[in-house]
Protein backbone atom coordinates (compact mmCIF):
# COMPACT_ATOMS: atom_id res chain seq x y z
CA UNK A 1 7.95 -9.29 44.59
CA UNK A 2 5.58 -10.87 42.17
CA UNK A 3 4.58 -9.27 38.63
CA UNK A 4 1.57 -6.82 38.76
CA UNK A 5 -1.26 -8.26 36.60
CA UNK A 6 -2.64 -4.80 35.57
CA UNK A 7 -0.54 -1.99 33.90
CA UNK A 8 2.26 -0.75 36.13
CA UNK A 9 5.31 1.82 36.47
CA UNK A 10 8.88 0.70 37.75
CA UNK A 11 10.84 2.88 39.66
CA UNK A 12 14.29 1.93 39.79
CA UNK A 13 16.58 3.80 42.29
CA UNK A 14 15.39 7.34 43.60
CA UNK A 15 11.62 7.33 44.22
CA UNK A 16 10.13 10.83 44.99
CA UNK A 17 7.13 11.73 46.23
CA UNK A 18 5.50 13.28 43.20
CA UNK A 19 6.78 10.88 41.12
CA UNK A 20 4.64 8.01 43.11
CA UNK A 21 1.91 11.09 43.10
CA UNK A 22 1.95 11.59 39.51
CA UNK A 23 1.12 7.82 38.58
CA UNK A 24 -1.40 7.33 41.32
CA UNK A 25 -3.14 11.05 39.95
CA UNK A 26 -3.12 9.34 36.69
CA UNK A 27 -4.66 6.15 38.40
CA UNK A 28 -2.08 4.20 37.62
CA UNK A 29 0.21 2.13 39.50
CA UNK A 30 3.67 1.54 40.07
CA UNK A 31 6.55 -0.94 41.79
CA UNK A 32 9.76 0.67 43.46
CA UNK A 33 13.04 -1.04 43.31
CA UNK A 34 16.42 0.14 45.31
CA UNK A 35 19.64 -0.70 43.74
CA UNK A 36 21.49 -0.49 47.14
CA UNK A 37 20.94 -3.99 47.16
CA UNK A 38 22.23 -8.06 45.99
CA UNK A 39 22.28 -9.44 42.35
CA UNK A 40 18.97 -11.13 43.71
CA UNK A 41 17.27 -8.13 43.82
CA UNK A 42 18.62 -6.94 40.77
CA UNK A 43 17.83 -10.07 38.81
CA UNK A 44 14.16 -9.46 40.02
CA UNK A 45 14.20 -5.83 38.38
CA UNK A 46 15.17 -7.53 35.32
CA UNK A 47 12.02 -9.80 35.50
CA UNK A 48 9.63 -6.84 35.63
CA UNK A 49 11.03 -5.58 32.92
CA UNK A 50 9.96 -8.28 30.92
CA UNK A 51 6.45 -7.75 32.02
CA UNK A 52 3.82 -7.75 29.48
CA UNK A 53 1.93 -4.62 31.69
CA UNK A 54 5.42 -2.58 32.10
CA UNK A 55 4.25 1.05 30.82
CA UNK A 56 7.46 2.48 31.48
CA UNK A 57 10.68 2.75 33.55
CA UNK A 58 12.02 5.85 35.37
CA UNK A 59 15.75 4.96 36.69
CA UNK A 60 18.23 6.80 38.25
CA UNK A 61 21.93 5.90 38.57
CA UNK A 62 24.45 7.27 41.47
CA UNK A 63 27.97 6.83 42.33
CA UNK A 64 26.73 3.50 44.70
CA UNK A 65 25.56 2.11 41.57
CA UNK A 66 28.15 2.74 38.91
CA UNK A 67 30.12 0.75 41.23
CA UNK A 68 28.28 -2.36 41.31
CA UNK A 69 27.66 -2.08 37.73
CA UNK A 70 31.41 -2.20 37.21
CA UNK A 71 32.08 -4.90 39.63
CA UNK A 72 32.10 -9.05 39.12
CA UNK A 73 29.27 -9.81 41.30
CA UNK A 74 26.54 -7.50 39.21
CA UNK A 75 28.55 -8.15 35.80
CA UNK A 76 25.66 -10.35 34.75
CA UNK A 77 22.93 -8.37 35.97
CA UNK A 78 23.97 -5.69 34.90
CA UNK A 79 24.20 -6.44 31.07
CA UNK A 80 20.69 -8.07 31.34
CA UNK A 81 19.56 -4.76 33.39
CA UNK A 82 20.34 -2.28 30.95
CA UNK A 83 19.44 -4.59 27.65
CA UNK A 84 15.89 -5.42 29.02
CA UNK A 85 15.94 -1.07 29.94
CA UNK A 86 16.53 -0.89 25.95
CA UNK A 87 14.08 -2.17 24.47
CA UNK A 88 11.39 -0.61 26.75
CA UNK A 89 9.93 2.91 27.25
CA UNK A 90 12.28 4.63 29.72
CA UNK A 91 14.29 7.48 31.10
CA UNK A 92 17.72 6.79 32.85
CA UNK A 93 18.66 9.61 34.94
CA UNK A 94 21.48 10.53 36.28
CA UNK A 95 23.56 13.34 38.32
CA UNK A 96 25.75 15.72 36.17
CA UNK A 97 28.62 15.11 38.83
CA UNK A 98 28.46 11.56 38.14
CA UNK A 99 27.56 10.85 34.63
CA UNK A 100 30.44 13.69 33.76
CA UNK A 101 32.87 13.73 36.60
CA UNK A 102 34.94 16.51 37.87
CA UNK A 103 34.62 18.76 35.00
CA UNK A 104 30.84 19.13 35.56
CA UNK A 105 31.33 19.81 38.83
CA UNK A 106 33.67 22.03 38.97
CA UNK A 107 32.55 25.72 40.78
CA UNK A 108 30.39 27.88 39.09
CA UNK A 109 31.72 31.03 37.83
CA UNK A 110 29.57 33.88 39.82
CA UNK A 111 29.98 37.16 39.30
CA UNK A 112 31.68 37.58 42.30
CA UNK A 113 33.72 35.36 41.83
CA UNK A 114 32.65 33.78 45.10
CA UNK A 115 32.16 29.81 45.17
CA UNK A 116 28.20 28.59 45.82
CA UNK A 117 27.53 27.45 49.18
CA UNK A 118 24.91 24.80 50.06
CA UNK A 119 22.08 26.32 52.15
CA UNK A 120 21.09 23.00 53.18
CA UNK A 121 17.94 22.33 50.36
CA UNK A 122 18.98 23.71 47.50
CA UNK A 123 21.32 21.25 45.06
CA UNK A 124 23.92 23.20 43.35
CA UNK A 125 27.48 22.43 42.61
CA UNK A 126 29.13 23.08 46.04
CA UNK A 127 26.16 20.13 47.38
CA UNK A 128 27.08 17.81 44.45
CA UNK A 129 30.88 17.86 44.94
CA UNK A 130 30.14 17.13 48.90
CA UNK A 131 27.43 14.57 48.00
CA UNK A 132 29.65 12.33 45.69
CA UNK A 133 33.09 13.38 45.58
CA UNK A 134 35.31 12.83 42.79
CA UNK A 135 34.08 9.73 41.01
CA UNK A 136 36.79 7.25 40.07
CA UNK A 137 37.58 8.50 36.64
CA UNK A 138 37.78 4.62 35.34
CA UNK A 139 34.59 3.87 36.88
CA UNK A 140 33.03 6.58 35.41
CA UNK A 141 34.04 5.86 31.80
CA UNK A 142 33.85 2.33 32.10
CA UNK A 143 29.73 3.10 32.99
CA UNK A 144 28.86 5.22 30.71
CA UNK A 145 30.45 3.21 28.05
CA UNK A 146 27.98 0.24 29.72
CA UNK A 147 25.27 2.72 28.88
CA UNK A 148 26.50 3.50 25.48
CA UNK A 149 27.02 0.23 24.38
CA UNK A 150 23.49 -0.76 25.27
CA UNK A 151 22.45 2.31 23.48
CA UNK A 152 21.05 4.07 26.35
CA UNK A 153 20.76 7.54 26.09
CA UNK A 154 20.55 8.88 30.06
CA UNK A 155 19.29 12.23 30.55
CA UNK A 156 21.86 14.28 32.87
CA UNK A 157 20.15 16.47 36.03
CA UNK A 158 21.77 19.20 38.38
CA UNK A 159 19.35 19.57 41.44
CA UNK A 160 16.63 16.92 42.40
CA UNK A 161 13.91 19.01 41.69
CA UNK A 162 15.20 19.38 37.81
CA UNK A 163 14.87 14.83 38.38
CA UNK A 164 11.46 15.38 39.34
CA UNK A 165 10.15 17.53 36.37
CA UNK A 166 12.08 15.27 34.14
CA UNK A 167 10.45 11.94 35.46
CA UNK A 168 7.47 13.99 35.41
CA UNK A 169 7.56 14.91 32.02
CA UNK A 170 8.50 10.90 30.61
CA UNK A 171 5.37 10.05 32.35
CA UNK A 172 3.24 12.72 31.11
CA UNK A 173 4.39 12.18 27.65
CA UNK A 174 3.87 8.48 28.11
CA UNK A 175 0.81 8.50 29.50
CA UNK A 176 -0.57 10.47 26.25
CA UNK A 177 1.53 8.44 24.08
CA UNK A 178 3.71 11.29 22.14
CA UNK A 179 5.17 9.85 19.02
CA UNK A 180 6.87 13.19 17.78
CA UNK A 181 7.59 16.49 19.21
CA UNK A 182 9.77 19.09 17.13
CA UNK A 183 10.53 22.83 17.34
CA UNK A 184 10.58 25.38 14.31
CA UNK A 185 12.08 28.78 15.41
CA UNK A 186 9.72 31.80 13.77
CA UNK A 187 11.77 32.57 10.42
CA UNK A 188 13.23 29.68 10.02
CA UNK A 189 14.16 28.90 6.44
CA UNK A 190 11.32 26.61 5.21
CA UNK A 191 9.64 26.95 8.11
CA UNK A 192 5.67 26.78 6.65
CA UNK A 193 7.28 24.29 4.38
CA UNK A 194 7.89 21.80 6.97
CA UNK A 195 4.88 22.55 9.11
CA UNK A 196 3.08 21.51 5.85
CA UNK A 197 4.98 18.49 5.48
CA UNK A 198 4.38 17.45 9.14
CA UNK A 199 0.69 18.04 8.27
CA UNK A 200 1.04 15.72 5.59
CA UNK A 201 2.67 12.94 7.63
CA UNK A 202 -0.16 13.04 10.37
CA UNK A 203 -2.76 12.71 7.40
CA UNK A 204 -0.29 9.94 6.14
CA UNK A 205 -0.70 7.85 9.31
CA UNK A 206 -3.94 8.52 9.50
CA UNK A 207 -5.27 7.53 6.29
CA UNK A 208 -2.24 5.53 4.53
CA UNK A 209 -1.33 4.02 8.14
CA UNK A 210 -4.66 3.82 9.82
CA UNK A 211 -3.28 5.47 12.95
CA UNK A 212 -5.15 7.18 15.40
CA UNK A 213 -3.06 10.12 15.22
CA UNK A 214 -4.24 13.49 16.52
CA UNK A 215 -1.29 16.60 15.50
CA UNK A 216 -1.53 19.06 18.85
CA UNK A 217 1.43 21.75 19.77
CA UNK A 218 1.47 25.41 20.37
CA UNK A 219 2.50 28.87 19.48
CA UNK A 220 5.10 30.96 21.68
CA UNK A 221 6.36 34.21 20.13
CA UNK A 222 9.52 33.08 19.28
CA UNK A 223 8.13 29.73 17.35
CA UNK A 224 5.83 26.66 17.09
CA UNK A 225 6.23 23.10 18.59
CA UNK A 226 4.26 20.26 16.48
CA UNK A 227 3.14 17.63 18.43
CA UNK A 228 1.68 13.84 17.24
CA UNK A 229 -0.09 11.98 19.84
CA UNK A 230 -1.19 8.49 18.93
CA UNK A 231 -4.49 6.39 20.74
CA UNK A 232 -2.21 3.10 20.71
CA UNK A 233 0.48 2.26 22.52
CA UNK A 234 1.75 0.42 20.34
CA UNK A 235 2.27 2.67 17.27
CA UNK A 236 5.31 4.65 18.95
CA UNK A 237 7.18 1.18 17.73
CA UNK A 238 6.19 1.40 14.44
CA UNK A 239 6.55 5.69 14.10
CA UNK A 240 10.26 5.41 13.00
CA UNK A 241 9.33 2.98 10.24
CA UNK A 242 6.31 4.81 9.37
CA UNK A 243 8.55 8.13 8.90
CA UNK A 244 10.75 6.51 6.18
CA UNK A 245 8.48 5.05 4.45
CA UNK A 246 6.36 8.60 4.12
CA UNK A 247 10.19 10.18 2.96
CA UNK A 248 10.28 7.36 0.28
CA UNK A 249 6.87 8.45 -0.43
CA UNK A 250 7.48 11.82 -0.84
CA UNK A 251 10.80 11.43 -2.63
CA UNK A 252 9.07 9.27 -5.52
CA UNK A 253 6.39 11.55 -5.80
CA UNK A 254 6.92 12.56 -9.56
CA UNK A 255 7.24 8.96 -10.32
CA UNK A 256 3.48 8.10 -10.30
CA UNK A 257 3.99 3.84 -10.93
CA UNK A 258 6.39 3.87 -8.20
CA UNK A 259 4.52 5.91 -5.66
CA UNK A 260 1.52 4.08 -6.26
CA UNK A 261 3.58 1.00 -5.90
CA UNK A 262 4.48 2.05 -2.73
CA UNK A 263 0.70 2.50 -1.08
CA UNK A 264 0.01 -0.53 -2.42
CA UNK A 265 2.41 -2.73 -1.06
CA UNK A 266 1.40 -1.11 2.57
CA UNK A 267 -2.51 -2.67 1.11
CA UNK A 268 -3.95 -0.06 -0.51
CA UNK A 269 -6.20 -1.10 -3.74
CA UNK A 270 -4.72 0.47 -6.93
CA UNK A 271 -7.66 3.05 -7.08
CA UNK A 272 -7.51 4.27 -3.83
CA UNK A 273 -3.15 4.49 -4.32
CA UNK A 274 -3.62 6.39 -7.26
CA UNK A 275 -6.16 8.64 -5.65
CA UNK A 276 -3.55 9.58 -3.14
CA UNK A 277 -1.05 9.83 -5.06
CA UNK A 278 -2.67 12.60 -7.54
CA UNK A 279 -3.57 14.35 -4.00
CA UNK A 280 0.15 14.38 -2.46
CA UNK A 281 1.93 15.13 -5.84
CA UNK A 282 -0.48 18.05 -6.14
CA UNK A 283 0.08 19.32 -2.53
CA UNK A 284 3.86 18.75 -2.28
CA UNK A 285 4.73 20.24 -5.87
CA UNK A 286 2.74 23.57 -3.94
CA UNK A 287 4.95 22.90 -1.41
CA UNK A 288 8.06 22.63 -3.15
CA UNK A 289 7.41 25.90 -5.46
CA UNK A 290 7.73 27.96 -2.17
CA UNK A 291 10.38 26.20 -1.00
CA UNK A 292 11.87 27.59 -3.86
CA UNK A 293 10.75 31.15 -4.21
CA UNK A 294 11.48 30.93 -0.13
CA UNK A 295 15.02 29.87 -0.98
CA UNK A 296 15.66 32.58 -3.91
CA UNK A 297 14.70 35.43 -1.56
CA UNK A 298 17.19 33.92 1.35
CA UNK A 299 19.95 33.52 -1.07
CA UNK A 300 19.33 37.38 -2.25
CA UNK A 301 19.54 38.61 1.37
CA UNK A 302 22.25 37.00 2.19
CA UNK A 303 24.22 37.84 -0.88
CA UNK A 304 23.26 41.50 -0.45
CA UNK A 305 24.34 41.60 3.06
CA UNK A 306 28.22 39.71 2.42
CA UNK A 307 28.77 41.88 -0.64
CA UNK A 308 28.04 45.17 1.74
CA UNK A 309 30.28 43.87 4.32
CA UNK A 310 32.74 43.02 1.27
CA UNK A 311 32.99 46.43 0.91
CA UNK A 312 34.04 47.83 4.44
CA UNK A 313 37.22 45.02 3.92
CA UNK A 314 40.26 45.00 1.25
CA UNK A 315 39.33 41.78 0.54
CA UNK A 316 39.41 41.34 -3.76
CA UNK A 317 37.04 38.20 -3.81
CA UNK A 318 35.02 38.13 -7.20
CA UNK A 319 30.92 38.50 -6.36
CA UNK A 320 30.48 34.94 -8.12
CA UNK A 321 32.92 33.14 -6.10
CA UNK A 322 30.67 34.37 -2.84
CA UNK A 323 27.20 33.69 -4.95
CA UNK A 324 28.64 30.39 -5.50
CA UNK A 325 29.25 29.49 -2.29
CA UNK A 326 26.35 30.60 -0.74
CA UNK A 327 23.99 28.65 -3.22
CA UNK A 328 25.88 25.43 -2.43
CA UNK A 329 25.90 25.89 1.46
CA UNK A 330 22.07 27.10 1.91
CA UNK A 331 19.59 23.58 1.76
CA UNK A 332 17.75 23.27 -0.96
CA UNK A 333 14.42 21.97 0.21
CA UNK A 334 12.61 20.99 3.96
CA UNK A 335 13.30 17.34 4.74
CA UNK A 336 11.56 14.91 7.20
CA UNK A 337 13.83 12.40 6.64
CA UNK A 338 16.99 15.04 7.95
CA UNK A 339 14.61 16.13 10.43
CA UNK A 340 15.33 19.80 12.09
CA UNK A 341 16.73 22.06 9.27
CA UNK A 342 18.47 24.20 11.80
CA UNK A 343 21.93 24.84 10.34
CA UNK A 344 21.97 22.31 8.22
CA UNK A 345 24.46 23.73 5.84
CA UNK A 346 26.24 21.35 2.99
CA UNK A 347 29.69 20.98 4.00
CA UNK A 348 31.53 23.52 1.78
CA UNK A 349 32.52 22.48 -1.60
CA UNK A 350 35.49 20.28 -2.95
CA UNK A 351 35.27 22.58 -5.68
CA UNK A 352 38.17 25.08 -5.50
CA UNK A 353 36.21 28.28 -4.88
CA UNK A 354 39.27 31.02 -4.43
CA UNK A 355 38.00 32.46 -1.05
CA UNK A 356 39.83 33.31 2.19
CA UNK A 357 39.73 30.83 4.90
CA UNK A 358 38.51 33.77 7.24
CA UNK A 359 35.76 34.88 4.94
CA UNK A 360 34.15 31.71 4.12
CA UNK A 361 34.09 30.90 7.75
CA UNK A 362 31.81 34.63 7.65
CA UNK A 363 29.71 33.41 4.96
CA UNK A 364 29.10 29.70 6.81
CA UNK A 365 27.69 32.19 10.08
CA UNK A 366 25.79 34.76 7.56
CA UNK A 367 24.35 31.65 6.05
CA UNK A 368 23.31 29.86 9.38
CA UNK A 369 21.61 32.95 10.82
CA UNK A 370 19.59 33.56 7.82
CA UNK A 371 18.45 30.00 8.40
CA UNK A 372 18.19 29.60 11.48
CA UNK A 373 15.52 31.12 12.51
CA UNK A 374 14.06 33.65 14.85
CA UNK A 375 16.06 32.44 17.84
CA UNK A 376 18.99 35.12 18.63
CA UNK A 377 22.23 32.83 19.40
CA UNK A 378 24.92 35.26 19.41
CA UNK A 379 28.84 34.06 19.18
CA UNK A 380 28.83 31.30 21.77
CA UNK A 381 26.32 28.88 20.71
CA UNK A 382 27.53 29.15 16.84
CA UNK A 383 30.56 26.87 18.39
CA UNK A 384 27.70 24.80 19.93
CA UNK A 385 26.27 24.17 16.54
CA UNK A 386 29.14 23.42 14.90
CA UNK A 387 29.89 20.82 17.60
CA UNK A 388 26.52 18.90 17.09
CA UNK A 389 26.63 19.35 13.56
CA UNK A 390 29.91 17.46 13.44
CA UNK A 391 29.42 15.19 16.08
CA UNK A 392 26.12 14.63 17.23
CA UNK A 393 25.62 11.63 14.49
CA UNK A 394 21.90 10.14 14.72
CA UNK A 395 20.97 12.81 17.57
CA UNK A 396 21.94 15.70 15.44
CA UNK A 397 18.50 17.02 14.47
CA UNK A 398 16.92 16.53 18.36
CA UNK A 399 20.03 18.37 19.26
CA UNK A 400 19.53 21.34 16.96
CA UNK A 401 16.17 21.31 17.99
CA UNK A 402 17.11 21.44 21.64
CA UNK A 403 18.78 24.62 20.94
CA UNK A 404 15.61 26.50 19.47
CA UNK A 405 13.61 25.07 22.41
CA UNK A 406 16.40 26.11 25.85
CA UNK A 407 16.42 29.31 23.65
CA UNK A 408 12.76 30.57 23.72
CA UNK A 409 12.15 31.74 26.64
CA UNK A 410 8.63 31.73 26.37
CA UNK A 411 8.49 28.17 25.89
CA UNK A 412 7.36 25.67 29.15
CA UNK A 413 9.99 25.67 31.56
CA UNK A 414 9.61 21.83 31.17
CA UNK A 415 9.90 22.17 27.38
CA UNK A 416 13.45 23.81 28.10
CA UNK A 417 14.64 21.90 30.64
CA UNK A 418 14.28 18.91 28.84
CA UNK A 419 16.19 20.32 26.28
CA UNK A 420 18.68 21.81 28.41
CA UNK A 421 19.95 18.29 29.71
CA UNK A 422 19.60 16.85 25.96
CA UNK A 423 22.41 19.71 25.16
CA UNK A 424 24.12 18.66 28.64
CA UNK A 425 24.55 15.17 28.16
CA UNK A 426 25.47 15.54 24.48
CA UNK A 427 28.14 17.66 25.53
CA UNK A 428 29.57 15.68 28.64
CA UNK A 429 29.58 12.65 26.59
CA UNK A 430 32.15 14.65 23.92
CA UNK A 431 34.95 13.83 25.76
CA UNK A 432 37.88 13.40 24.57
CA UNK A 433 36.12 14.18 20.60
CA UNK A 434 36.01 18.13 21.30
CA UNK A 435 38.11 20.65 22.94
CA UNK A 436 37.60 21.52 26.78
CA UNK A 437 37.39 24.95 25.74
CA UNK A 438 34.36 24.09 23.09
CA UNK A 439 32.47 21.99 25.17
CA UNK A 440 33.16 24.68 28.49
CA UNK A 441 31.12 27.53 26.26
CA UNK A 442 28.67 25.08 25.63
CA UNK A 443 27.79 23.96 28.85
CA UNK A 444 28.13 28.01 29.85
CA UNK A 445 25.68 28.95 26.87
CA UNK A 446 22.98 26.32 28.07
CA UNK A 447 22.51 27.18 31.65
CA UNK A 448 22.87 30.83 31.00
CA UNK A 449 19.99 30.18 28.82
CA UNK A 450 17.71 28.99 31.75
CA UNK A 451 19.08 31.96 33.89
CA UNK A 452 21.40 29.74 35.98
């Protein structure tokens, strides 16, 4: 198949119909690839990658696959395949039953008690487990750690109509080129804060950057999501780089040489950097005397409410000790460069604060759902949480912002979905790093959220 000389879409594995209807909607147009098929044909996937008009890649994996990825013949290919995939807008999806074995296809737990049955259409568990079997546990690991290694995050689907709205969504997002999307739960600890900083940052890549950045999002009444939207392609690759440098910005701030050092060496004249910089330090020192009145009040109501509950126990803990501990766990200021607030608690002090275990454990949840937000969690995701916060490394903030999103329920069903099978694959890739048990009431939490 030769290279399309205008911009293009590859599909790569599963094609659906309103996938192929989206792009051509859009007037776009696209190439479809099957990976039932030789290294040739393979190689040739790996060639349009490479194309200079390649908007983006939707690909989906299956059992068939995984095997020829593992085997000698596609070893090659393969390697080339999924670096090329890398470095180019995509989304890699692939079947819970596949991507996570037997455990995520295992029954679900009705209230009956009663085992789903396949009607035929609709693609539940019972369909997956007669679909694909039990994957080769080897195979399976030996994948995904394919994926992994080529830092390829694939985004995990139950039924194929869930594979359509995610395609869907990659495109749409594409297509409008989204740089940025976060959620802020309604009472969220700083949450004005860090819409203002957000604000900031668009007028930072606007006027510092020279972006064509438009800020877009909306309200539910649960929360906000904050959009950026960029005119050019082409700044999604620089958006990461952008961000630090706006939190080394910020950061410096006080220092008025430095900061102004800063806007210069991105080729700003010294006037016009010192202009800004009287403008931001003004603005963010605003900013950062509510964080703090924000932060007294939180720290107040929280105190008030352990030293109640102190009362109901026999518990002798001295009021400081708790005071102490709560000032050390709550954050002390919004941060773009952490991302999504959401639980962010220090890790409790080295300091010997005389405290029992079981208490401190109480003030760690009293402090997280005084920060949290609006968002009502309950006992089950709290383990959730605590999973991502100690193991979800650089995708911890998308993570905790996956929660608020699969939470509202007035959000987009697309919104939530999306963040549903964020949560998913987060916590089928755990493994062996988290207890069955821990990752089981995750995965429960999740699709009770969506009603499922």
């Amino acid at each position: 198949m030769s290279q399309p000389n205008t911009d293009f879409y590859l599909i790569v594995g599963k094609s659906t119909e309103s996938i192929t209807s989206k792009i051509t909607t859009m007037g776009g147009v696209y190439a479809v690839k099957r990976l039932e098929s030789k290294p040739e044909n393979w190689e040739s996937i790996v060639e349009l990658m490479q194309s200079t008009h390649l908007r983006g890649v939707v690909l989906t994996l299956n059992e068939s696959t995984y095997a020829r990825m593992a085997s000698g013949d596609y070893q090659v290919v393969s390697t080339a395949l999924l670096d090329k995939l890398a470095v180019v807008p995509h989304i890699a999806l692939v079947h819970e039953a596949v991507f996570g074995g037997s455990t995520t296809s295992a029954p679900s737990n009705n209230s009956n008690g009663d085992e789903e049955e396949w009607d035929g259409y609709t693609w539940n568990d019972f369909a997956a487990r007669e679909h694909f079997g039990d994957i080769d546990e080897h195979l399976r690991i030996r994948v995904n750690g394919m994926l992994k290694a080529a830092e390829i995050n694939p985004v995990t689907y139950k039924r194929n109509a869930e594979l359509s709205i995610l395609a869907l969504a990659f495109i749409d997002d594409h297509q409008n080129n989204l740089l940025f999307r976060i959620y802020i739960p309604s009472g969220r600890l700083y949450e004005n804060e860090s819409a203002q900083l957000l604000t900031l940052f668009s007028e930072w890549l606007r006027t510092v950057r020279g972006h064509n950045v438009r800020q877009g999002g909306y309200q539910t009444n649960h929360g906000r999501v904050i959009e950026f939207f960029s005119e050019n392609q082409n700044d999604n690759q620089e958006f990461t780089a952008d961000l630090q440098q706006f939190s080394e910005f910020v950061a410096s701030i006080e220092d008025r040489e430095s900061s102004t050092m800063i806007l210069q060496g991105l080729g700003l004249s010294e006037n016009r950097a010192e202009e800004i910089v009287s403008r931001y330090a003004r603005l963010l020192r605003r900013v950062q005397v509510d964080a703090k009145h924000e932060r007294q009040k939180r720290i107040l109501l929280i105190n008030q409410e352990l030293e109640s509950e102190l009362i109901e126990t026999d518990l002798s803990i001295p009021l400081e000790a708790i005071s102490t501990l709560v000032n050390q766990l709550v954050p002390t200021e919004p941060s773009l460069s952490s991302g999504n607030p959401i639980l962010q608690l220090r890790q409790t002090p080295s300091a010997s604060i005389v405290i029992n275990n079981q208490f401190i454990n109480k003030v760690k949840g009293t402090v997280a759902h005084h920060i949290n937000g609006d968002v009502s969690y309950g006992s089950q995701p709290i383990e959730l949480l605590e999973l991502i916060s100690q193991l979800g490394g650089s995708e911890q903030d998308g993570l905790m912002s996956a929660i608020g999103m699969v939470s509202d329920s007035n959000a987009p069903t697309v919104t939530r979905l999306n963040a549903k099978q964020k949560l998913k694959t987060f916590l089928i890739n755990l493994g062996g790093s988290a207890s069955s048990a821990a990752i089981g009431v995750g995965q429960a939490w999740v699709e009770k959220q969506m009603g499922l």
